[in-house]
Protein backbone atom coordinates (compact mmCIF):
# COMPACT_ATOMS: atom_id res chain seq x y z
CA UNK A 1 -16.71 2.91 -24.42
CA UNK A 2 -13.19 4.37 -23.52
CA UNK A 3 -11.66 2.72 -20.33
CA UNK A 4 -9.84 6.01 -18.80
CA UNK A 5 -6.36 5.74 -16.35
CA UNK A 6 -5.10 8.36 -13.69
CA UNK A 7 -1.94 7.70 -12.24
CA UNK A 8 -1.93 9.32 -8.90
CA UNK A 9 0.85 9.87 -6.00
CA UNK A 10 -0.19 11.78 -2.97
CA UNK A 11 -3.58 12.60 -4.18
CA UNK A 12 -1.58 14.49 -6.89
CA UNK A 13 -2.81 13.29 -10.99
CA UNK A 14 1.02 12.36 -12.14
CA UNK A 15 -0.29 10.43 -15.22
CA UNK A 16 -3.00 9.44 -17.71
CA UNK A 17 -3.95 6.99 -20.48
CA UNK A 18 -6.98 5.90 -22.49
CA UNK A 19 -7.68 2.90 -24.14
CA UNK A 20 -10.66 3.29 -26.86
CA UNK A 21 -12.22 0.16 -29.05
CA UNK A 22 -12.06 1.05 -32.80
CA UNK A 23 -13.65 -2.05 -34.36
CA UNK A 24 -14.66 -5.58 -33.56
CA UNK A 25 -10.90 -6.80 -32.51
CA UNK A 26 -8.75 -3.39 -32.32
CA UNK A 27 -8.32 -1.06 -29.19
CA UNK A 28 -6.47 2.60 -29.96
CA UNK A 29 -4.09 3.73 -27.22
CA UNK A 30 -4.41 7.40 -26.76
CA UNK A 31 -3.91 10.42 -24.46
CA UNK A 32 -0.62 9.03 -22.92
CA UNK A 33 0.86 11.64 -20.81
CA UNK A 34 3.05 11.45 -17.28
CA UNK A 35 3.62 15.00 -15.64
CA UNK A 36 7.60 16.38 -16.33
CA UNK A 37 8.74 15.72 -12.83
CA UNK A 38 7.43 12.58 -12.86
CA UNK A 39 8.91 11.20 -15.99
CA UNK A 40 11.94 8.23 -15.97
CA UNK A 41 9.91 7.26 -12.71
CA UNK A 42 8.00 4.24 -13.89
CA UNK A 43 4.42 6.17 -13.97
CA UNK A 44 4.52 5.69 -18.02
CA UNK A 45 5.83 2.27 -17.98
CA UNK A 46 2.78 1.10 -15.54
CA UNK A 47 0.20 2.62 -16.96
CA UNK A 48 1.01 1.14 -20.55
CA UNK A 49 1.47 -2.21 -18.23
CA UNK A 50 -2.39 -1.52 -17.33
CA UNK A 51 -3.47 -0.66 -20.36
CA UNK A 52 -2.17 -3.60 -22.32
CA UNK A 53 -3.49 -6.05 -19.35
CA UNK A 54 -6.99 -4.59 -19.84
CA UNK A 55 -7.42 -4.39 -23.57
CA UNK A 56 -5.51 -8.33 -23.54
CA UNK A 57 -8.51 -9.43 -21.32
CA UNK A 58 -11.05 -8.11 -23.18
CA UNK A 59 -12.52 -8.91 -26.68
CA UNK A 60 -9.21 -7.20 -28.62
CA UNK A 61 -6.24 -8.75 -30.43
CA UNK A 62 -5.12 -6.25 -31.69
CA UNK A 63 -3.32 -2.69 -30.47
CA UNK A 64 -2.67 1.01 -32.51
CA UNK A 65 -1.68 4.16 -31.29
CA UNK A 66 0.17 7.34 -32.84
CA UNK A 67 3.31 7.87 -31.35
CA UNK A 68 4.85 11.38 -31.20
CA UNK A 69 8.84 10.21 -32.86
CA UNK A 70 10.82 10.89 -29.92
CA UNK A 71 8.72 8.88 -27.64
CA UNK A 72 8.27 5.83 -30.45
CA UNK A 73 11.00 3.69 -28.51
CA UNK A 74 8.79 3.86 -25.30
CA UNK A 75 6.39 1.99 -26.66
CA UNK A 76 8.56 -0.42 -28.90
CA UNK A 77 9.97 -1.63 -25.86
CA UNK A 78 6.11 -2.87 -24.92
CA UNK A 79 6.33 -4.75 -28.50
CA UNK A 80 4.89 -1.90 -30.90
CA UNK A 81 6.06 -1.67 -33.93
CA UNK A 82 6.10 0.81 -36.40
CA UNK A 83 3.14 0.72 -39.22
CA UNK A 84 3.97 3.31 -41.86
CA UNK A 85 5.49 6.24 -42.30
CA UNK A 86 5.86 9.76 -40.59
CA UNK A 87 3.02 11.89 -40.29
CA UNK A 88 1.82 15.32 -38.35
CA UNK A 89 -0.59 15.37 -35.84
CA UNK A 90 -1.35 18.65 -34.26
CA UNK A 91 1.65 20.41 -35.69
CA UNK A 92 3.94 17.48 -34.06
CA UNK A 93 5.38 14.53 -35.83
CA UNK A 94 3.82 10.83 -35.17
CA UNK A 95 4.12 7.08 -36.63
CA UNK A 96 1.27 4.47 -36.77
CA UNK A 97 2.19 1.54 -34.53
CA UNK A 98 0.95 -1.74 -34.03
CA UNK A 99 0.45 -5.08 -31.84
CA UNK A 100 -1.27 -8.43 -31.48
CA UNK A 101 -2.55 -8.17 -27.94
């Protein structure tokens, strides 16, 4: 049920996402991940642009994901906002975030 997202340039993977239902009206952004070299080069930025688009045009109103802390202002600045408090995730600190779709 997962809707998977390779960013690719050249024939070279530069980026990935994955968008995975977790009840009736919520969709769980996971697994985002652009490639070092690539980074501050828009690969991020349009695969959340994807993402959101898909999960907005299906059955969901509603968006979560787990942030690692340094990255948390990436996704604010798609309208995520933070739900909660710190937390570690595979030995790296995350915050719950959240938005309507």
């Amino acid at each position: 049920d997962c809707r998977h997202y390779l960013a690719m340039l050249d024939d070279v993977p530069v980026g990935t996402a994955r968008v995975r239902p977790i009840g009736d009206d919520t969709v769980k952004f996971e697994r985002m991940a652009v490639r070092r070299e690539y980074r501050k080069q828009d690969v991020g930025r349009s695969l959340m642009r994807i993402a959101l688009a898909d999960a907005a045009a299906g059955s969901a109103t509603r968006g979560v994901l787990h942030a690692q802390c340094h990255a948390s202002a990436f996704y604010e600045k798609f309208g995520f906002v933070q739900d909660g408090e710190i937390f570690t995730e595979a030995g790296i600190e995350h915050i719950a975030m959240v938005r309507n779709l």
